[in-house]
Protein backbone atom coordinates (compact mmCIF):
# COMPACT_ATOMS: atom_id res chain seq x y z
CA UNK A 1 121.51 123.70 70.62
CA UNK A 2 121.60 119.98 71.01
CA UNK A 3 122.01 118.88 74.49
CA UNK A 4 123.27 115.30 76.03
CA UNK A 5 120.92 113.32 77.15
CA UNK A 6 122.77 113.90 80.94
CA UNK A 7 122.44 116.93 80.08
CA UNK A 8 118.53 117.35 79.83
CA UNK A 9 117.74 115.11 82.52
CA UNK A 10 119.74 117.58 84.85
CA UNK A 11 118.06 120.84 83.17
CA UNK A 12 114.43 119.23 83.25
CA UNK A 13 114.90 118.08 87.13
CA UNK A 14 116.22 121.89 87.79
CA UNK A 15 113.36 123.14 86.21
CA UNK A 16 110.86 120.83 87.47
CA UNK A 17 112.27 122.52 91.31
CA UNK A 18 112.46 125.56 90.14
CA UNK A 19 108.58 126.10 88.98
CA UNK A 20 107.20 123.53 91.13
CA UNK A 21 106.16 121.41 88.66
CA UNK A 22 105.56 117.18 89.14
CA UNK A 23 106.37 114.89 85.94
CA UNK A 24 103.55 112.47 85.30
CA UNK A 25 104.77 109.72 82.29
CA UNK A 26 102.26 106.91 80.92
CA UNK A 27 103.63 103.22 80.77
CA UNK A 28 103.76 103.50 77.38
CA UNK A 29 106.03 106.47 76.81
CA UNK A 30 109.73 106.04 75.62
CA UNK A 31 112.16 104.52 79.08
CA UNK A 32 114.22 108.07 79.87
CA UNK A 33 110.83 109.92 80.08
CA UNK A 34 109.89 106.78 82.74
CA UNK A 35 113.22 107.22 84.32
CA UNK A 36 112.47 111.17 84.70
CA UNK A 37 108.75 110.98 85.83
CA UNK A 38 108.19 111.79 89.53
CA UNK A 39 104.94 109.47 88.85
CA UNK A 40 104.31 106.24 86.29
CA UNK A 41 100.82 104.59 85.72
CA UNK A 42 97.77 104.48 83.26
CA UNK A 43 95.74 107.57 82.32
CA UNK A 44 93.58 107.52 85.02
CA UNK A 45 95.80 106.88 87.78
CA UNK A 46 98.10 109.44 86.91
CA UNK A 47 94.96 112.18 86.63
CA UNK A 48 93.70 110.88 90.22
CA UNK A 49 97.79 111.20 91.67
CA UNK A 50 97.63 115.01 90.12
CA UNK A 51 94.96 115.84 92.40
CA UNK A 52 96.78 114.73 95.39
CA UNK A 53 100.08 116.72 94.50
CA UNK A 54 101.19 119.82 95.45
CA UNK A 55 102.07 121.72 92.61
CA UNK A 56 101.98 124.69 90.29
CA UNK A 57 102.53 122.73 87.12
CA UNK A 58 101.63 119.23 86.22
CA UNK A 59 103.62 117.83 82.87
CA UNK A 60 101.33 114.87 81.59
CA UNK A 61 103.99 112.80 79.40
CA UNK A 62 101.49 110.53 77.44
CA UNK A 63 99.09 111.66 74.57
CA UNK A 64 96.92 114.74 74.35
CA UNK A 65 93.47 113.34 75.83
CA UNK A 66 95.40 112.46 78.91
CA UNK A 67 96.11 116.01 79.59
CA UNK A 68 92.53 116.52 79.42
CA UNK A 69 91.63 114.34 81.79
CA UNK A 70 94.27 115.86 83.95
CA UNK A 71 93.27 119.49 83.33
CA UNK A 72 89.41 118.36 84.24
CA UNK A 73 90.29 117.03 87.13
CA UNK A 74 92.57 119.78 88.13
CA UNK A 75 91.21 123.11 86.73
CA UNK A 76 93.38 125.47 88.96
CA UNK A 77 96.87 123.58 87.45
CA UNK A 78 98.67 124.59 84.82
CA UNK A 79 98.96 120.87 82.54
CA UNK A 80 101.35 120.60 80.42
CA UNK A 81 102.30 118.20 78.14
CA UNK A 82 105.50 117.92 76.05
CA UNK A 83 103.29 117.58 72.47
CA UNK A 84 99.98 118.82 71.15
CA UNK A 85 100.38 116.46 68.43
CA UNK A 86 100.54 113.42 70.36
CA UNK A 87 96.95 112.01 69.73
CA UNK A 88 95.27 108.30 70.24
CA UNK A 89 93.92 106.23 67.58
CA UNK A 90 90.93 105.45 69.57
CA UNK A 91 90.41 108.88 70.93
CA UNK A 92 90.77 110.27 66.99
CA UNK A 93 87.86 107.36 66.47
CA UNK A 94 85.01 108.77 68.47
CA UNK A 95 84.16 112.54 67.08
CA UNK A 96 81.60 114.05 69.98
CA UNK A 97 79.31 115.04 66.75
CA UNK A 98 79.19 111.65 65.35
CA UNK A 99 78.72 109.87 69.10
CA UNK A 100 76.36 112.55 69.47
CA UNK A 101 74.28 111.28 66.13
CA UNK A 102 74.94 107.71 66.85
CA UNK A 103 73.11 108.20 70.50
CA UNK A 104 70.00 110.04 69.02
CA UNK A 105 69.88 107.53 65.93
CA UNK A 106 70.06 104.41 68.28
CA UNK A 107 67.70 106.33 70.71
CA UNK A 108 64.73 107.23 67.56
CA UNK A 109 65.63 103.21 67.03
CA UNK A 110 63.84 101.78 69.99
CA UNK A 111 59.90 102.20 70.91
CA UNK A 112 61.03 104.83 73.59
CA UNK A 113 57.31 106.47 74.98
CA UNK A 114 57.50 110.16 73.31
CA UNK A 115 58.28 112.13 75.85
CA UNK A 116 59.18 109.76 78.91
CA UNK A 117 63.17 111.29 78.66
CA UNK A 118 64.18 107.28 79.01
CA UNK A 119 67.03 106.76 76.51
CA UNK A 120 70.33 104.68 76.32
CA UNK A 121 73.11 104.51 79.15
CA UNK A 122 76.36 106.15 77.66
CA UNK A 123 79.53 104.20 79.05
CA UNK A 124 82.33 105.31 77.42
CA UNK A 125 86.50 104.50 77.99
CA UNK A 126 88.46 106.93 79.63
CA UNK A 127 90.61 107.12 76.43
CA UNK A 128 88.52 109.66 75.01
CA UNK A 129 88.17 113.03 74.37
CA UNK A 130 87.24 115.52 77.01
CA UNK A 131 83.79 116.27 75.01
CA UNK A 132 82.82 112.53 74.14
CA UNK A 133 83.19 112.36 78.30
CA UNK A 134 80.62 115.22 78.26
CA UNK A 135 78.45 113.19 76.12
CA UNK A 136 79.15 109.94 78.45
CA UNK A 137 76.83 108.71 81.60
CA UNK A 138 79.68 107.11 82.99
CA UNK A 139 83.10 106.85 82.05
CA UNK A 140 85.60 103.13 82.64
CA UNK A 141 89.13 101.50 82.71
CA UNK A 142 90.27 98.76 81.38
CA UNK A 143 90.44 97.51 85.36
CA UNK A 144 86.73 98.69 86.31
CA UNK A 145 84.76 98.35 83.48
CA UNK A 146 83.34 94.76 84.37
CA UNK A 147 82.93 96.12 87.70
CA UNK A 148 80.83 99.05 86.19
CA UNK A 149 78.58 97.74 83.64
CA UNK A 150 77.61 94.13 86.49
CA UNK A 151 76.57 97.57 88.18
CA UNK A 152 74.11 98.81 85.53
CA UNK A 153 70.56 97.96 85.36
CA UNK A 154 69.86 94.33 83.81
CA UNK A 155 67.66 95.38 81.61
CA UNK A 156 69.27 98.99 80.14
CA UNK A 157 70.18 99.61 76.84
CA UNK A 158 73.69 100.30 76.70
CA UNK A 159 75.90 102.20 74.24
CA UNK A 160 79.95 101.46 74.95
CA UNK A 161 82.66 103.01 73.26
CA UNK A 162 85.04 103.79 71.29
CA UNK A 163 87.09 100.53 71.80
CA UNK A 164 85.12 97.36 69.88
CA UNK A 165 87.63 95.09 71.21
CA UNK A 166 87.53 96.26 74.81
CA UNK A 167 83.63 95.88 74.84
CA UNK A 168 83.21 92.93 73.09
CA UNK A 169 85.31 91.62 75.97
CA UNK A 170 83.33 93.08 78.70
CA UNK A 171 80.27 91.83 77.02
CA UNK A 172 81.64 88.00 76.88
CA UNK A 173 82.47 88.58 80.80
CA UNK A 174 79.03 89.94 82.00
CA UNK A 175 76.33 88.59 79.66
CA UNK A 176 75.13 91.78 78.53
CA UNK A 177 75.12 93.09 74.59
CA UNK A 178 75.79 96.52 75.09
CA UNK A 179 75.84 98.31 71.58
CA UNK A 180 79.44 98.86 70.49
CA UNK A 181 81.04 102.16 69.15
CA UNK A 182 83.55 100.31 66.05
CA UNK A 183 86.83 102.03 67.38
CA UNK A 184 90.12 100.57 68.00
CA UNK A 185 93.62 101.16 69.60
CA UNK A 186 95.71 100.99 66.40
CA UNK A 187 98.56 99.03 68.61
CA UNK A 188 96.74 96.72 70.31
CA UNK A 189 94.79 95.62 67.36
CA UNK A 190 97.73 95.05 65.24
CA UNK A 191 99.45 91.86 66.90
CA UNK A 192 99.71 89.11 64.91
CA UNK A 193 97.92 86.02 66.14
CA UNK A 194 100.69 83.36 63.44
CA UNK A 195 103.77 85.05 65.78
CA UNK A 196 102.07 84.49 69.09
CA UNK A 197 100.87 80.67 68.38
CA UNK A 198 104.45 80.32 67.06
CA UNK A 199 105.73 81.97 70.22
CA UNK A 200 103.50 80.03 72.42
CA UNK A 201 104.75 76.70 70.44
CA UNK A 202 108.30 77.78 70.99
CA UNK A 203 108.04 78.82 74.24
CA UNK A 204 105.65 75.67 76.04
CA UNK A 205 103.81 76.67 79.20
CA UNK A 206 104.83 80.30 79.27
CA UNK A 207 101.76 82.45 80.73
CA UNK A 208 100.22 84.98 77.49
CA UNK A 209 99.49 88.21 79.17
CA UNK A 210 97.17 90.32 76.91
CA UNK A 211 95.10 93.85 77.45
CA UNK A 212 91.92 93.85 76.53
CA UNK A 213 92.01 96.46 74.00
CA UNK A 214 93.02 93.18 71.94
CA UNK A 215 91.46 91.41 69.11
CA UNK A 216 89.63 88.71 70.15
CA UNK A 217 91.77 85.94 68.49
CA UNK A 218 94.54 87.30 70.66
CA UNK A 219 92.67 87.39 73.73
CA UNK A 220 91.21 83.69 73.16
CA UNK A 221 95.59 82.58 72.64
CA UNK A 222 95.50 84.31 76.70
CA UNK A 223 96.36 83.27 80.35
CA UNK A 224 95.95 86.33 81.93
CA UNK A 225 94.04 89.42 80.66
CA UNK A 226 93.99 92.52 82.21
CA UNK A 227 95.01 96.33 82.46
CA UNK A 228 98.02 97.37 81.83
CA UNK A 229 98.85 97.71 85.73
CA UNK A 230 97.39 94.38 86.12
CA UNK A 231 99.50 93.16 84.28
CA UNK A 232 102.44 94.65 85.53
CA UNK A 233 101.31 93.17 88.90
CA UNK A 234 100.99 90.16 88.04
CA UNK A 235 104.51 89.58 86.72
CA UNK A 236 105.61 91.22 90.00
CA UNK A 237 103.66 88.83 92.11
CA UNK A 238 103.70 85.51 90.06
CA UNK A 239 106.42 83.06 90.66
CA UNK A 240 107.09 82.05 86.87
CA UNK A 241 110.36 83.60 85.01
CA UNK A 242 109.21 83.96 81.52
CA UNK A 243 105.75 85.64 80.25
CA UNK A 244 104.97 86.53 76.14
CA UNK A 245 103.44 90.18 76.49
CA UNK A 246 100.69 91.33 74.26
CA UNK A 247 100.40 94.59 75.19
CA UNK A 248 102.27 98.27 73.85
CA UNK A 249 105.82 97.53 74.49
CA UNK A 250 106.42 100.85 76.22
CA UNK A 251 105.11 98.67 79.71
CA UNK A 252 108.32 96.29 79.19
CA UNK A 253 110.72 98.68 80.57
CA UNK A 254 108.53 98.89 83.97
CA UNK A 255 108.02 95.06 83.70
CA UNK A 256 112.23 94.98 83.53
CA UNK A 257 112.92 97.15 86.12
CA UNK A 258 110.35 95.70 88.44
CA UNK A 259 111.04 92.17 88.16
CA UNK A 260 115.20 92.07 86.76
CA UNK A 261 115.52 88.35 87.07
CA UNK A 262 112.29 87.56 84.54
CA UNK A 263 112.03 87.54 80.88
CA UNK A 264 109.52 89.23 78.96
CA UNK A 265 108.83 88.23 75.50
CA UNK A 266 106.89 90.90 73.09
CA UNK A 267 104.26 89.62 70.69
CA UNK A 268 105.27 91.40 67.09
CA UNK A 269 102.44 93.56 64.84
CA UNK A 270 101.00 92.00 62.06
CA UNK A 271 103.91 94.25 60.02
CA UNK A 272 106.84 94.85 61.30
CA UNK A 273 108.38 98.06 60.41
CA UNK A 274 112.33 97.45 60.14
CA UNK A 275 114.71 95.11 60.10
CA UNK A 276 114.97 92.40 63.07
CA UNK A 277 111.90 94.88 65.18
CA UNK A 278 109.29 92.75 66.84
CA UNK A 279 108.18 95.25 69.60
CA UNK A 280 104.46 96.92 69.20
CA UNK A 281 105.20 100.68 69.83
CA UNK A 282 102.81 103.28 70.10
CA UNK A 283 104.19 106.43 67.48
CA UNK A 284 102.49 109.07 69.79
CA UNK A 285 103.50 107.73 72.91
CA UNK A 286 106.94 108.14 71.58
CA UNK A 287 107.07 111.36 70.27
CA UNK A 288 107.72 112.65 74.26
CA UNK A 289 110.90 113.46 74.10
CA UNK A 290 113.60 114.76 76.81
CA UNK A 291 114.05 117.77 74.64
CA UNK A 292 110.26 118.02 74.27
CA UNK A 293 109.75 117.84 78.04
CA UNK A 294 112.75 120.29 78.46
CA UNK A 295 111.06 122.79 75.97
CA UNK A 296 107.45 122.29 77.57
CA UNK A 297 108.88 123.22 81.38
CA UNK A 298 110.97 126.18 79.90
CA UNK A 299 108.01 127.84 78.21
CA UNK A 300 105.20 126.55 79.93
CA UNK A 301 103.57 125.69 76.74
CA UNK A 302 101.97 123.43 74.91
CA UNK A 303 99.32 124.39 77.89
CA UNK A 304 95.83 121.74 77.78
CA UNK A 305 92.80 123.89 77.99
CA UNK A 306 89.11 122.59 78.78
CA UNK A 307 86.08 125.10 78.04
CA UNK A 308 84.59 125.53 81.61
CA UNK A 309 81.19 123.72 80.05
CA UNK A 310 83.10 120.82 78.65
CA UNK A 311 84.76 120.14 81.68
CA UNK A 312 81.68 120.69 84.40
CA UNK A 313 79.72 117.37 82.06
CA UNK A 314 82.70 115.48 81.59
CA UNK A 315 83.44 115.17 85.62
CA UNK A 316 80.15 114.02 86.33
CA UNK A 317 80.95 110.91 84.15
CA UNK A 318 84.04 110.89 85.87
CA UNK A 319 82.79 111.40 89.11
CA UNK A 320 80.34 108.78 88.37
CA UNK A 321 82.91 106.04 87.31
CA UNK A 322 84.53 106.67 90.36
CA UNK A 323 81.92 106.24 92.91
CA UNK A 324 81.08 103.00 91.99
CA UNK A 325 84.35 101.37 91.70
């Protein structure tokens, strides 16, 4: 039976008490599953606050290689997460077999000594799967990865992925020309670049926030570029009213309730699905649902599951990433 939205708010907080479970929601997720969450961040952020929490049950609200990351870091929780189906576009883009290839391939490419074991520096995004991050030397953010790769040896060969956009980026901002994995967030490389000059013409000396996960195009249009929690901080901290927003819309309703007295302006996909719709939504994201996160607490299931191998490579990268930020 259908219930109120009341209704399932009440039943998932009763729940959430009654199991001892903590409700983890991405930025990007629908606004009742932010309004619900005992914690809201990134990916990473929200797998680090798991580890400090005291809990039976962790419910990751966000998309299915987050409750990896979650489970690897916390391999005596139960994580849920209110869809199995709710996958990434740039996770989906980097297959472990075909990163796996691309490594060895790039590796028989360069005049390597035969058996001197030097090969290519793996650094991939966090928003992959858990066995890319076994294949992965180190793993970044969108906040550290400058940080990270200034960090590497000048003169390693590097192999960055899945995001194109994100690394061309990093690239641009350190001088190196790491070799780039041709993956893409399927939101962030969809905003049109005509709406956001015209927004920008309409809108004179409004700051462009963008994540770097965007095209280039975009990013050149930018004031500020940054994570999606830099970004958020930024409108929190800066003194102008208005900012244009090039980033998944989901991080709007944070943005709102943070900073009530500001206006934030959404830079429209390339096609916009529906009449009068300019906002940039990410389909998995949305399909957590109240009655999904409901279901997932009463049964304890979908349940995220890491083989013990997977899991022992993929902290190390993990690990790695987060001993030198």
């Amino acid at each position: 039976m259908d219930l109120e939205k009341k209704e399932y708010i009440n039943k998932i907080k009763s729940l959430a008490r009654e199991k001892n479970a903590v409700i983890f929601a991405h930025y990007y997720t629908r606004p009742e599953i932010q309004e619900i969450a005992d914690f809201i961040g990134d990916s990473l952020a929200l797998a680090q606050q798991a580890t400090r929490v005291q809990a039976d049950i962790l419910v990751m609200c966000g998309v299915h290689f987050m409750g990896e990351t979650m489970k690897i870091l916390c391999p005596d929780k139960k994580v849920l997460i209110p869809d199995m189906n709710a996958g990434c576009s740039l996770a989906d883009s980097c297959k472990a077999e075909d990163l796996k290839q691309f490594i060895e391939d790039y590796k028989n490419s360069l005049p390597f000594r035969e058996g001197s074991g030097v090969g290519p520096i793996v650094v991939s995004y966090v928003n992959t799967t858990a066995e890319v991050k076994a294949l992965t030397d180190v793993v970044v953010t969108s906040s550290n990865a400058k940080k990270i790769v200034d960090q590497l040896p000048k003169d390693a060969k590097i192999i960055f992925g899945p995001d194109h956009n994100l690394g061309s980026y990093i690239n641009s901002v350190t001088g190196r020309n790491m070799i780039l994995w041709n993956g893409a967030c399927h939101v962030h490389s969809r905003f049109s670049l005509e709406a956001l000059l015209q927004l920008k013409a309409q809108n004179p000396g409004v700051e462009v926030l963008a994540h770097p996960e965007c095209k280039t195009p975009i990013l050149a249009q930018s004031d500020v570029i940054g994570s999606t929690k830099a970004l958020l901080e930024h409108t929190i901290k800066s003194p102008a009213k208005r900012f244009i927003i090039a980033t998944e819309s989901g991080i709007l309703f944070e943005m709102q309730r943070a900073c009530p007295d500001k206006e934030f302006i959404p830079v429209p996909p390339e096609v916009t699905e529906g009449v009068g719709c300019s906002c940039n939504e990410c389909e998995y994201m949305r399909m957590n649902t109240l009655e999904k996160v409901y279901n997932c607490l009463l049964h304890e299931t979908p349940e995220i599951h890491v083989p013990k191998e997977t899991a022992e490579k993929a902290i190390s990268s993990i690990q790695r990433m987060l001993s030198m930020s």
